[in-house]
PDB file of N, CA and C in Angstrom:
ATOM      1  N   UNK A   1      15.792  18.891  -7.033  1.00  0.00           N
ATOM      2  CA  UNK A   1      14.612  18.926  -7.862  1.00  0.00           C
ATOM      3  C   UNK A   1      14.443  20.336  -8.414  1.00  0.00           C
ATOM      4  N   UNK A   2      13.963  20.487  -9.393  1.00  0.00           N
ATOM      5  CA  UNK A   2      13.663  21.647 -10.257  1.00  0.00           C
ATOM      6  C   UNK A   2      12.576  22.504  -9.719  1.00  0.00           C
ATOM      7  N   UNK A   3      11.423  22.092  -9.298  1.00  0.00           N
ATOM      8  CA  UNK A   3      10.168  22.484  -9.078  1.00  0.00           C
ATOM      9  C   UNK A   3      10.209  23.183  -7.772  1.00  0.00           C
ATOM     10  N   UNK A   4       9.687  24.798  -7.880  1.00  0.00           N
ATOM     11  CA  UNK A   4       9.143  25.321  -6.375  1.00  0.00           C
ATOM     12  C   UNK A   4       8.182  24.433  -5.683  1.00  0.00           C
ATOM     13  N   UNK A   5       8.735  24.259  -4.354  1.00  0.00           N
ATOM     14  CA  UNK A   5       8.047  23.924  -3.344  1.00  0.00           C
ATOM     15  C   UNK A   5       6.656  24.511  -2.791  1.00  0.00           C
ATOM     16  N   UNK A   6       6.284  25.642  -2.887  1.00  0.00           N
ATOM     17  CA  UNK A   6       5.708  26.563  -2.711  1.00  0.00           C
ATOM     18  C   UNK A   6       4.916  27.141  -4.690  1.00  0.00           C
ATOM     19  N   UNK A   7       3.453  27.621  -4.011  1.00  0.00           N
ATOM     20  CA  UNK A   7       2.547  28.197  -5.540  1.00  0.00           C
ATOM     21  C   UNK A   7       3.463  29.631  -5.393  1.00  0.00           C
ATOM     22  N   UNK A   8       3.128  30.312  -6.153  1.00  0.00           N
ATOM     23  CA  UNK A   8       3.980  32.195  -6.264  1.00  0.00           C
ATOM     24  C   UNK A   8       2.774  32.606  -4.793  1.00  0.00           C
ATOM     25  N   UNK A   9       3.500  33.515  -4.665  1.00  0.00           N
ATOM     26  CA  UNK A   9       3.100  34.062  -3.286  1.00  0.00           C
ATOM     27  C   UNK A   9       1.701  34.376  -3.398  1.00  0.00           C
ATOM     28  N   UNK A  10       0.698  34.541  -2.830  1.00  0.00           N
ATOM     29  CA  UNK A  10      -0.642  34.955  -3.001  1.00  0.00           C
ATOM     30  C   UNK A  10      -1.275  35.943  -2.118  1.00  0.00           C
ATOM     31  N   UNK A  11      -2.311  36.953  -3.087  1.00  0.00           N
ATOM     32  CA  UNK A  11      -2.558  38.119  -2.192  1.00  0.00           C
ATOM     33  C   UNK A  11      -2.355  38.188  -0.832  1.00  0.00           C
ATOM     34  N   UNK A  12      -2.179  39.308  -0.232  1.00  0.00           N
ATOM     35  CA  UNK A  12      -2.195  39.558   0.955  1.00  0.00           C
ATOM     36  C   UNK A  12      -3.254  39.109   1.852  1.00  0.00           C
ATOM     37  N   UNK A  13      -4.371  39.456   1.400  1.00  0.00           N
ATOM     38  CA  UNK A  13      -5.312  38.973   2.336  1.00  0.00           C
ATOM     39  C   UNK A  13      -6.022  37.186   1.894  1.00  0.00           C
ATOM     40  N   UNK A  14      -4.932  36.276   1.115  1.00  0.00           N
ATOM     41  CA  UNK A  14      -5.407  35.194   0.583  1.00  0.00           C
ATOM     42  C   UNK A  14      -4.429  34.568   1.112  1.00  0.00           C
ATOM     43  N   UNK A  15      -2.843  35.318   1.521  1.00  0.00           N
ATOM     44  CA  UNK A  15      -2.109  34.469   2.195  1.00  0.00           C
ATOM     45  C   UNK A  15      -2.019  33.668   3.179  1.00  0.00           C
ATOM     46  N   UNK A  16      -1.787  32.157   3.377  1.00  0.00           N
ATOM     47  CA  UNK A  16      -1.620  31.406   4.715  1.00  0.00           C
ATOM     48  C   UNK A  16      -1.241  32.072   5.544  1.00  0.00           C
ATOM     49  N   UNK A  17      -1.405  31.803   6.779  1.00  0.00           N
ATOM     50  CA  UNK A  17      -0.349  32.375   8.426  1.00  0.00           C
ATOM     51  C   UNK A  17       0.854  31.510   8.098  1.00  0.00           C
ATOM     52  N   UNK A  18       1.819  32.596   8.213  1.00  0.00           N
ATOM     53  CA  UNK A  18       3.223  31.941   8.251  1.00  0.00           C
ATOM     54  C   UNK A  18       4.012  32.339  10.281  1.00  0.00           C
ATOM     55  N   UNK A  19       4.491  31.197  10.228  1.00  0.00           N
ATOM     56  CA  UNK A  19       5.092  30.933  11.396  1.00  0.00           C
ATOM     57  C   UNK A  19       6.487  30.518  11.312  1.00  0.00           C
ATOM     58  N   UNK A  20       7.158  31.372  12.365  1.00  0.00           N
ATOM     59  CA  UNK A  20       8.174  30.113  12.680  1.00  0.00           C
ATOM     60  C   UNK A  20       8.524  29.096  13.294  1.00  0.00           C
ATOM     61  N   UNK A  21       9.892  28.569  13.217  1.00  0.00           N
ATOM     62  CA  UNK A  21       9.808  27.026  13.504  1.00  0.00           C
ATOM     63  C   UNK A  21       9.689  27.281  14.987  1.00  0.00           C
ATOM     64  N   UNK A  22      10.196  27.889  16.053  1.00  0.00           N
ATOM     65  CA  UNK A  22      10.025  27.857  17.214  1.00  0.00           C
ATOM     66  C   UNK A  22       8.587  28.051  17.613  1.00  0.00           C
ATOM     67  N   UNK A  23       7.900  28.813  16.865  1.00  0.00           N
ATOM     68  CA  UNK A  23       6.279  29.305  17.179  1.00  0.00           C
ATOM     69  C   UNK A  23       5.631  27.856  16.819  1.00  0.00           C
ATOM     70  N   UNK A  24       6.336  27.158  15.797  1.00  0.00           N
ATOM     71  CA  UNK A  24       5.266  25.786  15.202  1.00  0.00           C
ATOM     72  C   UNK A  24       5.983  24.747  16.454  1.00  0.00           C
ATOM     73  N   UNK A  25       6.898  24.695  16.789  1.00  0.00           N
ATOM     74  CA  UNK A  25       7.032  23.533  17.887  1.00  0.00           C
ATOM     75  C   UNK A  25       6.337  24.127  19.136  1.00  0.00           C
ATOM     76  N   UNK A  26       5.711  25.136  19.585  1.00  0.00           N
ATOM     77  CA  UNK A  26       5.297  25.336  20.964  1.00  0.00           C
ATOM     78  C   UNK A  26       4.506  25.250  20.819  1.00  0.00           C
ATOM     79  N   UNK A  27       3.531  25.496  19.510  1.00  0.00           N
ATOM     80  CA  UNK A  27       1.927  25.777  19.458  1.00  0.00           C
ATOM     81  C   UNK A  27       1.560  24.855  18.255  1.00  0.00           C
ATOM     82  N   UNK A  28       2.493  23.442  18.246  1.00  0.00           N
ATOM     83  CA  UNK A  28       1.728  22.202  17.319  1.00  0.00           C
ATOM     84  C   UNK A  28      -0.013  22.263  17.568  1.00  0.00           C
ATOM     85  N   UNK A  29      -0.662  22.524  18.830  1.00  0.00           N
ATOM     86  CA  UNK A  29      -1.676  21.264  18.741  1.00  0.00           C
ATOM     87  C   UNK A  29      -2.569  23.086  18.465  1.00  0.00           C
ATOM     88  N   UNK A  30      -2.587  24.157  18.763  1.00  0.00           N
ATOM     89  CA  UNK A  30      -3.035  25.150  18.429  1.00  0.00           C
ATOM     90  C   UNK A  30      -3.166  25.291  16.432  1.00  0.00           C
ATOM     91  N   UNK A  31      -1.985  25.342  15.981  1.00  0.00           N
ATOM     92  CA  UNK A  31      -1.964  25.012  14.586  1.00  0.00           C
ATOM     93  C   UNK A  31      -2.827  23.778  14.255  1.00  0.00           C
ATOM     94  N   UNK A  32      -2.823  23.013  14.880  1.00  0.00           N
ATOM     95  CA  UNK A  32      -3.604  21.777  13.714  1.00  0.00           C
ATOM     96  C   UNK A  32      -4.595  21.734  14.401  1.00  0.00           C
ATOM     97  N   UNK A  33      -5.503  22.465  15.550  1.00  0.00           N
ATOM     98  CA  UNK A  33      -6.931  22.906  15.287  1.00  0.00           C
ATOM     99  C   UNK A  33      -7.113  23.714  14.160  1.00  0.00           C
ATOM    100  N   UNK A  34      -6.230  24.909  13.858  1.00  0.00           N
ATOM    101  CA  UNK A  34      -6.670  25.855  12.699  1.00  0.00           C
ATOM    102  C   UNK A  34      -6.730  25.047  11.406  1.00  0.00           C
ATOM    103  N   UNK A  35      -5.612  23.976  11.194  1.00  0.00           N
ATOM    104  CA  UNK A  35      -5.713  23.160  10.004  1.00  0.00           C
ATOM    105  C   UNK A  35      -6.580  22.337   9.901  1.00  0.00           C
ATOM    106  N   UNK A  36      -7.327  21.969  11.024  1.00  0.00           N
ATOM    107  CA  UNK A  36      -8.897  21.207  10.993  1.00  0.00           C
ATOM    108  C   UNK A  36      -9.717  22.040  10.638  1.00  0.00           C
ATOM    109  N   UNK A  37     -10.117  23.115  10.921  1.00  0.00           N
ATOM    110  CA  UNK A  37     -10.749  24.139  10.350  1.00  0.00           C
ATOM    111  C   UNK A  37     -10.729  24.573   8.861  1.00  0.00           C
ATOM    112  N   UNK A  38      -9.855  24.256   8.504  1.00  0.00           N
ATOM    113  CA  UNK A  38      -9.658  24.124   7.029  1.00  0.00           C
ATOM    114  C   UNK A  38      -8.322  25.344   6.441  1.00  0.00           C
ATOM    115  N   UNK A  39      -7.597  25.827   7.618  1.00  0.00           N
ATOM    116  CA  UNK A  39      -6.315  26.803   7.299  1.00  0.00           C
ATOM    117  C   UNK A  39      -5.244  26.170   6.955  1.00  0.00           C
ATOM    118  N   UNK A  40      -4.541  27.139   5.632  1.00  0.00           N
ATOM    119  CA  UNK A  40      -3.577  26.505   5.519  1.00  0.00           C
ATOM    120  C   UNK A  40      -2.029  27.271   6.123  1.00  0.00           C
ATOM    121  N   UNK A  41      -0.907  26.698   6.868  1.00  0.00           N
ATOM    122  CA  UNK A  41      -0.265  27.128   7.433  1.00  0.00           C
ATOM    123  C   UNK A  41       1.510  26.697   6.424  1.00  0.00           C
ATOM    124  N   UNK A  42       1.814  28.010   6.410  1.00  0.00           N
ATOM    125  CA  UNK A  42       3.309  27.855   5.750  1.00  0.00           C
ATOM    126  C   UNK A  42       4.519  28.167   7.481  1.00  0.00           C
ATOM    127  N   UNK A  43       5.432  27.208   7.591  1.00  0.00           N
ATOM    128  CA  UNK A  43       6.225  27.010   8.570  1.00  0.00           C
ATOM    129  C   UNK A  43       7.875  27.824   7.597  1.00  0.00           C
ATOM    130  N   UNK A  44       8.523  28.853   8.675  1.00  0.00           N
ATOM    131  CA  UNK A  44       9.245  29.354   7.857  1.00  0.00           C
ATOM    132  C   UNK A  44      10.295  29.383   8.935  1.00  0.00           C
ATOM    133  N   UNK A  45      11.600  29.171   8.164  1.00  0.00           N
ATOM    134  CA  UNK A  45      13.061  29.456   8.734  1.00  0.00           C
ATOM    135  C   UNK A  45      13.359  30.647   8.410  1.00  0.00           C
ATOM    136  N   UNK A  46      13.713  31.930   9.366  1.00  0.00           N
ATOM    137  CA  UNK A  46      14.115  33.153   8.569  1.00  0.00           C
ATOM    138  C   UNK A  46      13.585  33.748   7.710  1.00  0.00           C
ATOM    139  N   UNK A  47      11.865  33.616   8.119  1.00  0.00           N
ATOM    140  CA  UNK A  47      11.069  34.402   7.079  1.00  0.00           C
ATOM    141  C   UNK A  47      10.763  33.945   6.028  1.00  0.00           C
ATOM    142  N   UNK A  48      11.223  32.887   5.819  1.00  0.00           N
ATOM    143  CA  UNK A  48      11.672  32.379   4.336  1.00  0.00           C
ATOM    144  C   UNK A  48      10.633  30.731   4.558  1.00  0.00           C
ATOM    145  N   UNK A  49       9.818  30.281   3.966  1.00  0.00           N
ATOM    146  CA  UNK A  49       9.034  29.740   4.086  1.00  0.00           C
ATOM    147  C   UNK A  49       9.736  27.826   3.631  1.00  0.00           C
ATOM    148  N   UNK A  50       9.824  26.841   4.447  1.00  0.00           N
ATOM    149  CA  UNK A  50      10.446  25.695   4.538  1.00  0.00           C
ATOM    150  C   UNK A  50       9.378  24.636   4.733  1.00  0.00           C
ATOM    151  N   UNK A  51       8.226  24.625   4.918  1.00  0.00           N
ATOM    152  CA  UNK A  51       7.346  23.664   4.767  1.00  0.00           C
ATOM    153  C   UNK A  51       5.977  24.415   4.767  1.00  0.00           C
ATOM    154  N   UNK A  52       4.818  23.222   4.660  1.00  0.00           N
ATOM    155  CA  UNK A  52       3.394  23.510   4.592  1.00  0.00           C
ATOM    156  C   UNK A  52       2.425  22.753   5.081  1.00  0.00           C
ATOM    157  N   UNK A  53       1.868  23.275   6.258  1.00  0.00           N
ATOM    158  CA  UNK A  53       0.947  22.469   6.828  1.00  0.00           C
ATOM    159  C   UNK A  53       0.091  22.765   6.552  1.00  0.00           C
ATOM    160  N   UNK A  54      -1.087  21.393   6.470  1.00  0.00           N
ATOM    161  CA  UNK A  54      -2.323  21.614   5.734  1.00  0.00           C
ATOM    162  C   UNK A  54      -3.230  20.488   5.768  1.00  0.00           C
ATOM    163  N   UNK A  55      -4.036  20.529   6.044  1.00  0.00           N
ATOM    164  CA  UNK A  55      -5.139  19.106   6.494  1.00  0.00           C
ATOM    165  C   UNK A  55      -5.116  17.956   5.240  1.00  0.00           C
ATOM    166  N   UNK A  56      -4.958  16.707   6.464  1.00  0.00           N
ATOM    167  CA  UNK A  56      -4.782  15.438   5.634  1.00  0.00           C
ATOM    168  C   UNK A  56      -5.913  15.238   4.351  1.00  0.00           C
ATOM    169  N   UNK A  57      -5.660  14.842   3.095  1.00  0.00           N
ATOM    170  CA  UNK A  57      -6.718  14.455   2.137  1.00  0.00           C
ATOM    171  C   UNK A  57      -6.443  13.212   1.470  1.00  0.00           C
ATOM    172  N   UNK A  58      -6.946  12.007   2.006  1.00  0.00           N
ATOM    173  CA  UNK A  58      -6.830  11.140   1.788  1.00  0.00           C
ATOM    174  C   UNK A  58      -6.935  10.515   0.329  1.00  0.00           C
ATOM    175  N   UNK A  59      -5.729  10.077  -0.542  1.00  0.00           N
ATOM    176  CA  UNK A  59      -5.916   9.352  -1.586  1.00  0.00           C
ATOM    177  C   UNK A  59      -7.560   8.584  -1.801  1.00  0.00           C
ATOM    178  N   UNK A  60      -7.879   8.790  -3.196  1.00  0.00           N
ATOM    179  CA  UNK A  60      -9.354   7.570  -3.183  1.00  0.00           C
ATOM    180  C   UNK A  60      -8.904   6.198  -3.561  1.00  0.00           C
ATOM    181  N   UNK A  61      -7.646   6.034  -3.997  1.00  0.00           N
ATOM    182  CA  UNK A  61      -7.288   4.757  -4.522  1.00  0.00           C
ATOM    183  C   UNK A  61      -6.084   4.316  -3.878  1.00  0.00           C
ATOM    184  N   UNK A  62      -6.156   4.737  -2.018  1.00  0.00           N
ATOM    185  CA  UNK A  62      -5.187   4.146  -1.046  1.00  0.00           C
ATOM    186  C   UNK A  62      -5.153   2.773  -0.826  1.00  0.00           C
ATOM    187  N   UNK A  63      -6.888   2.511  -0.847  1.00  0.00           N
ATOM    188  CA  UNK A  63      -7.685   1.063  -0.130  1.00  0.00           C
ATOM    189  C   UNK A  63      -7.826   0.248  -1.659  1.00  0.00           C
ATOM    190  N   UNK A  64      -6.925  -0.674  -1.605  1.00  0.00           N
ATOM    191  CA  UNK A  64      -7.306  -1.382  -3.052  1.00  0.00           C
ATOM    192  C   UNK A  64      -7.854  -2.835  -2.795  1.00  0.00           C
ATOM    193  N   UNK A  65      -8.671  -3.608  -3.187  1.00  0.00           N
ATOM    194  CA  UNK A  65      -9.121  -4.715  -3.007  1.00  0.00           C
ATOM    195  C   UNK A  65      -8.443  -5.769  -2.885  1.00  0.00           C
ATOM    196  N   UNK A  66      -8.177  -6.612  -1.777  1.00  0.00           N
ATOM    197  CA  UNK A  66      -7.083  -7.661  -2.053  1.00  0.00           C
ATOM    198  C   UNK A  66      -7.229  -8.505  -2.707  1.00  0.00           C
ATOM    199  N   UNK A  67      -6.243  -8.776  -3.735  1.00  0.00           N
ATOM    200  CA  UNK A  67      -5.804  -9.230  -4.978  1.00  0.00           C
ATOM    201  C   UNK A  67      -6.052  -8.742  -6.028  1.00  0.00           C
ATOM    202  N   UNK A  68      -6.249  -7.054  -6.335  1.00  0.00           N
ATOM    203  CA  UNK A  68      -6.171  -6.457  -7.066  1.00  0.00           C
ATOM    204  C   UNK A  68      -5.251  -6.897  -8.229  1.00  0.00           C
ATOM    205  N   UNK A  69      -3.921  -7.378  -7.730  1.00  0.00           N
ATOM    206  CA  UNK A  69      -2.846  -6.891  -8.315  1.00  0.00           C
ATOM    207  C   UNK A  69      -2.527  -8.506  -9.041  1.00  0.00           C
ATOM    208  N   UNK A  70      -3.225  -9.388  -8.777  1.00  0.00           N
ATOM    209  CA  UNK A  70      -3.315 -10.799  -9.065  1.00  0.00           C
ATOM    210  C   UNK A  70      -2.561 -10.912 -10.559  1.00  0.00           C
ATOM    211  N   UNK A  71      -3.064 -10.245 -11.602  1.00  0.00           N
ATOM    212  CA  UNK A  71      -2.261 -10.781 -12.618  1.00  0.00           C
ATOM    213  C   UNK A  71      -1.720  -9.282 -13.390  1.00  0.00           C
ATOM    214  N   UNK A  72      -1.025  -8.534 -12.360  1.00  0.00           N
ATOM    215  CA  UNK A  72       0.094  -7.675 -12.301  1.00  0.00           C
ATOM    216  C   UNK A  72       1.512  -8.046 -11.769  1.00  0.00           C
ATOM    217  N   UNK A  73       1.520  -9.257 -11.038  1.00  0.00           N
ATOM    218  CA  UNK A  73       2.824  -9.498 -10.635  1.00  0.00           C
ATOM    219  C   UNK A  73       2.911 -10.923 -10.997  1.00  0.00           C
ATOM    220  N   UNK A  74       4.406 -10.836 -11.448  1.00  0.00           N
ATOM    221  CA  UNK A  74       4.830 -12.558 -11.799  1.00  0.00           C
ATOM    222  C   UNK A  74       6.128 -12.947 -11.107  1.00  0.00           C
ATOM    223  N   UNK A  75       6.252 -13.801 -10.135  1.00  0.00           N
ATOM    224  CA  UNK A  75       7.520 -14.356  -9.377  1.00  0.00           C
ATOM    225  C   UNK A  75       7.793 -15.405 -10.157  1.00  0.00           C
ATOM    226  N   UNK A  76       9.456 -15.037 -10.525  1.00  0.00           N
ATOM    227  CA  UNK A  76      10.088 -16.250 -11.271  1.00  0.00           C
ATOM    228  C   UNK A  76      10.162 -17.238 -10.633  1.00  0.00           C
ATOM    229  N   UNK A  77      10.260 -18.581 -11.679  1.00  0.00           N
ATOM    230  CA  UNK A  77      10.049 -20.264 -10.982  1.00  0.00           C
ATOM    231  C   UNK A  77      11.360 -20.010 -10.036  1.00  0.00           C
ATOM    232  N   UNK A  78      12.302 -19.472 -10.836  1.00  0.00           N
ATOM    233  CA  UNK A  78      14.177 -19.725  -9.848  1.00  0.00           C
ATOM    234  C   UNK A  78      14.186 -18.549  -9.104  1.00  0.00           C
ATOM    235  N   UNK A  79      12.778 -18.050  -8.254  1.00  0.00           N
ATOM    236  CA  UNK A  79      12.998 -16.483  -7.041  1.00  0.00           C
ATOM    237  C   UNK A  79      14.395 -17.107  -6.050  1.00  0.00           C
ATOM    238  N   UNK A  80      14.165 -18.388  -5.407  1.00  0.00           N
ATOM    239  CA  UNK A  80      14.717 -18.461  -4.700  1.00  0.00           C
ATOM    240  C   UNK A  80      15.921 -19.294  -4.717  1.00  0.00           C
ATOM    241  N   UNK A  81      16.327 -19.740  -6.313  1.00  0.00           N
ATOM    242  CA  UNK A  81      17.647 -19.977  -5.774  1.00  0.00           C
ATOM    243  C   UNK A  81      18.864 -19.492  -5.488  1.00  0.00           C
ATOM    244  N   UNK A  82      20.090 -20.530  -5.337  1.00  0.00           N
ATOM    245  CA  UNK A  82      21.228 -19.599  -4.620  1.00  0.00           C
ATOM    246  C   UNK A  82      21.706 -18.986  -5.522  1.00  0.00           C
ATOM    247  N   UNK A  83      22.704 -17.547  -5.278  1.00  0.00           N
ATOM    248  CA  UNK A  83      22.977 -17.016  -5.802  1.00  0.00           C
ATOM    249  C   UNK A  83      24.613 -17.343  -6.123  1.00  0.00           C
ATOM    250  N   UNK A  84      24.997 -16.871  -6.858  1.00  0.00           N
ATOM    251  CA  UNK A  84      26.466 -17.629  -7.769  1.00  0.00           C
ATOM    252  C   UNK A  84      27.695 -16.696  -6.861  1.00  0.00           C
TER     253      UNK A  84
END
């Protein structure tokens, strides 16, 4: 993919806590109190920053009404016959 993973780096004192991967596997449940709190945490291999943890924000249009989709989908009369 083309696109940085990561925004351009941001001030010093605006930057996430960056960790590494050994510091983020010993101290998971320490980190995601701070990310309940509302911190955002960059996880880094070699200094070099490889993921981003950051509190769940739930889609508003996850929960869709059932049968939303009623006359969005059309199954052909022959779905199920055999195939040649």
């Amino acid at each position: 993919m083309a696109y940085p993973p990561f925004p351009p780096e941001p001030a010093p004192s605006n930057r996430p806590q960056l960790v590494n991967v050994h510091e983020a596997k010993t101290q998971l449940s320490r980190l995601l109190l701070q990310v309940e709190q509302g911190e955002e945490i960059w996880i880094a291999r070699a200094g070099k920053p490889v993921a981003r943890l950051s509190a769940w924000v739930p889609s508003p249009s996850a929960a869709h009404a059932p049968g939303a989709m009623r006359h969005a989908i059309a199954i052909a009369a022959n779905f199920d016959a055999p195939l040649q």
